[in-house]
Protein backbone atom coordinates (compact mmCIF):
# COMPACT_ATOMS: atom_id res chain seq x y z
CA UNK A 1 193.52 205.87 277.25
CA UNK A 2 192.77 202.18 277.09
CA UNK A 3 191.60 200.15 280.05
CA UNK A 4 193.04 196.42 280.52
CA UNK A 5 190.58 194.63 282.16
CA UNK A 6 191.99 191.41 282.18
CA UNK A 7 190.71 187.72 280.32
CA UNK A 8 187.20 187.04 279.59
CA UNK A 9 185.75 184.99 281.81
CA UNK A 10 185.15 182.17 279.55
CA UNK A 11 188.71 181.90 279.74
CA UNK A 12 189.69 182.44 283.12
CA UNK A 13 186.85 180.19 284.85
CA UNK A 14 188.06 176.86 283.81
CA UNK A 15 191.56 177.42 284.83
CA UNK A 16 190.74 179.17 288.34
CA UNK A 17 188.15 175.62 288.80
CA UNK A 18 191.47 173.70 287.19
CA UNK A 19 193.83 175.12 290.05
CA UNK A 20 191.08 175.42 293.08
CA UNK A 21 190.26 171.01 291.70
CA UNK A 22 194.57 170.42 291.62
CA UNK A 23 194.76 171.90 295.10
CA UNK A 24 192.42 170.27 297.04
CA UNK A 25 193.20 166.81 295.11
CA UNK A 26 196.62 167.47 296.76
CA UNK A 27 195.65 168.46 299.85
CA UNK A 28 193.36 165.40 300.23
CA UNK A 29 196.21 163.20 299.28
CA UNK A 30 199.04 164.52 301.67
CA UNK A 31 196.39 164.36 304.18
CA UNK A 32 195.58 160.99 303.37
CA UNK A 33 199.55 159.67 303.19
CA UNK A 34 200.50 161.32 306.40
CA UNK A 35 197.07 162.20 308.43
CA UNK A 36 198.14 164.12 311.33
CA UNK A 37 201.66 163.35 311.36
CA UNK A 38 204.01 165.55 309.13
CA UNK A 39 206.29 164.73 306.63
CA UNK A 40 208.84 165.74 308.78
CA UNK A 41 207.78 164.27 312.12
CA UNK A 42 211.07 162.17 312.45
CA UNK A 43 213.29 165.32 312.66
CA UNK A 44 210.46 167.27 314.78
CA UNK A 45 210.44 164.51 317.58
CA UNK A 46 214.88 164.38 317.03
CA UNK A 47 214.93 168.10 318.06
CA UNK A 48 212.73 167.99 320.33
CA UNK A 49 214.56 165.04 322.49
CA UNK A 50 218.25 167.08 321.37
CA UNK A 51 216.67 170.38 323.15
CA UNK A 52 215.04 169.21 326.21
CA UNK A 53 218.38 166.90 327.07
CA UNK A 54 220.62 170.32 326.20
CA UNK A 55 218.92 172.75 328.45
CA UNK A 56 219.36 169.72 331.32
CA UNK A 57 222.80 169.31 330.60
CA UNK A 58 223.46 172.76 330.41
CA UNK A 59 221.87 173.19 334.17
CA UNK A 60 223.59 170.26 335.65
CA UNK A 61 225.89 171.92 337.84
CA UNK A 62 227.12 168.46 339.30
CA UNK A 63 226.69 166.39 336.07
CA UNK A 64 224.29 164.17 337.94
CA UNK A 65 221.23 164.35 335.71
CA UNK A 66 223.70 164.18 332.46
CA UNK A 67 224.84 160.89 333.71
CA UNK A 68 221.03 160.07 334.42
CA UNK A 69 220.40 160.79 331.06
CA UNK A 70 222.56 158.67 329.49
CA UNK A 71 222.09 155.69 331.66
CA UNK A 72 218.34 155.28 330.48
CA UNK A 73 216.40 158.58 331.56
CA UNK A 74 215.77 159.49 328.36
CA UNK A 75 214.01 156.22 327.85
CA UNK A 76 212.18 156.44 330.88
CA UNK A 77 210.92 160.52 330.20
CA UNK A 78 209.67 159.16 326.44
CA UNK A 79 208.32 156.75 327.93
CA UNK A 80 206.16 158.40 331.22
CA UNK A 81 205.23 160.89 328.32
CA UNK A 82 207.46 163.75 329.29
CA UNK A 83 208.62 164.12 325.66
CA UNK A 84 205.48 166.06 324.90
CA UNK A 85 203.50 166.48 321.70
CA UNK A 86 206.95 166.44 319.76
CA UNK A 87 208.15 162.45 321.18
CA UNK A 88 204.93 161.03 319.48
CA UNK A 89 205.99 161.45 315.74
CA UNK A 90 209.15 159.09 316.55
CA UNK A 91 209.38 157.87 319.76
CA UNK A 92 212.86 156.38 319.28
CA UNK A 93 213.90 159.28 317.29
CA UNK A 94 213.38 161.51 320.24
CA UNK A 95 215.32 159.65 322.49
CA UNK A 96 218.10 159.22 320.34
CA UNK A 97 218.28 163.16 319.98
CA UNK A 98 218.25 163.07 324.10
CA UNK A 99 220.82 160.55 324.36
CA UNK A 100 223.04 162.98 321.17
CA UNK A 101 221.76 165.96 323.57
CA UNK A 102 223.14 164.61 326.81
CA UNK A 103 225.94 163.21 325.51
CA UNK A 104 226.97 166.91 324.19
CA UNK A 105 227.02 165.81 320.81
CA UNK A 106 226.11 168.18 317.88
CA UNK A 107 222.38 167.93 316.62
CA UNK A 108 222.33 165.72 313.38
CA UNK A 109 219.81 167.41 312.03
CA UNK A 110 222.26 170.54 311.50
CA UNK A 111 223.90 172.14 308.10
CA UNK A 112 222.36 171.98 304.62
CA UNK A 113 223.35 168.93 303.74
CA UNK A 114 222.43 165.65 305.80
């Protein structure tokens, strides 16, 4: 019985040093287009600002903080830093999804297609 024991290692050296060199020359550059924000931060502070007004709106028993909401609390809350770690990707992004949120409005971030 024969025993495969894979490429020489003349062979596979260069191309693991080829991959390990292309992955870290793409790491460095996302990190150096986006540095600590994400790609994606605009739809990551949306949510967050749709969620936080939804779970208000879905307490409100007299409608009193909905109507807060949408006359400018969502403003203030962004801007007294109750939006959290999520409202500082896209400030006005996150109170747009709290305004979409309060108003009872479906998320637009939502379906496969956008």
């Amino acid at each position: 019985m024969h025993r495969h024991e894979g490429p020489p290692l003349r062979k596979f050296v260069p191309f693991a040093v080829v991959g390990v060199l292309a992955a870290v020359t793409g790491a460095g550059l996302l990190i150096g287009t986006y540095d600590d924000r994400p790609p994606w931060g605009t739809d990551i502070a949306y949510e967050g600002g749709f969620v936080l007004a939804s779970r208000i709106r879905g307490y409100d028993v007299d409608g009193s903080r909905t109507k807060a909401l949408l006359a400018g609390e969502c403003a203030r809350m962004e801007r007294d830093g109750m939006g959290g770690g999520r409202a500082v990707h896209d400030p006005a992004a996150w109170v747009a999804g709290c305004l979409d949120g309060a108003a009872g409005r479906p998320s637009r971030n939502q379906g496969l297609v956008r």
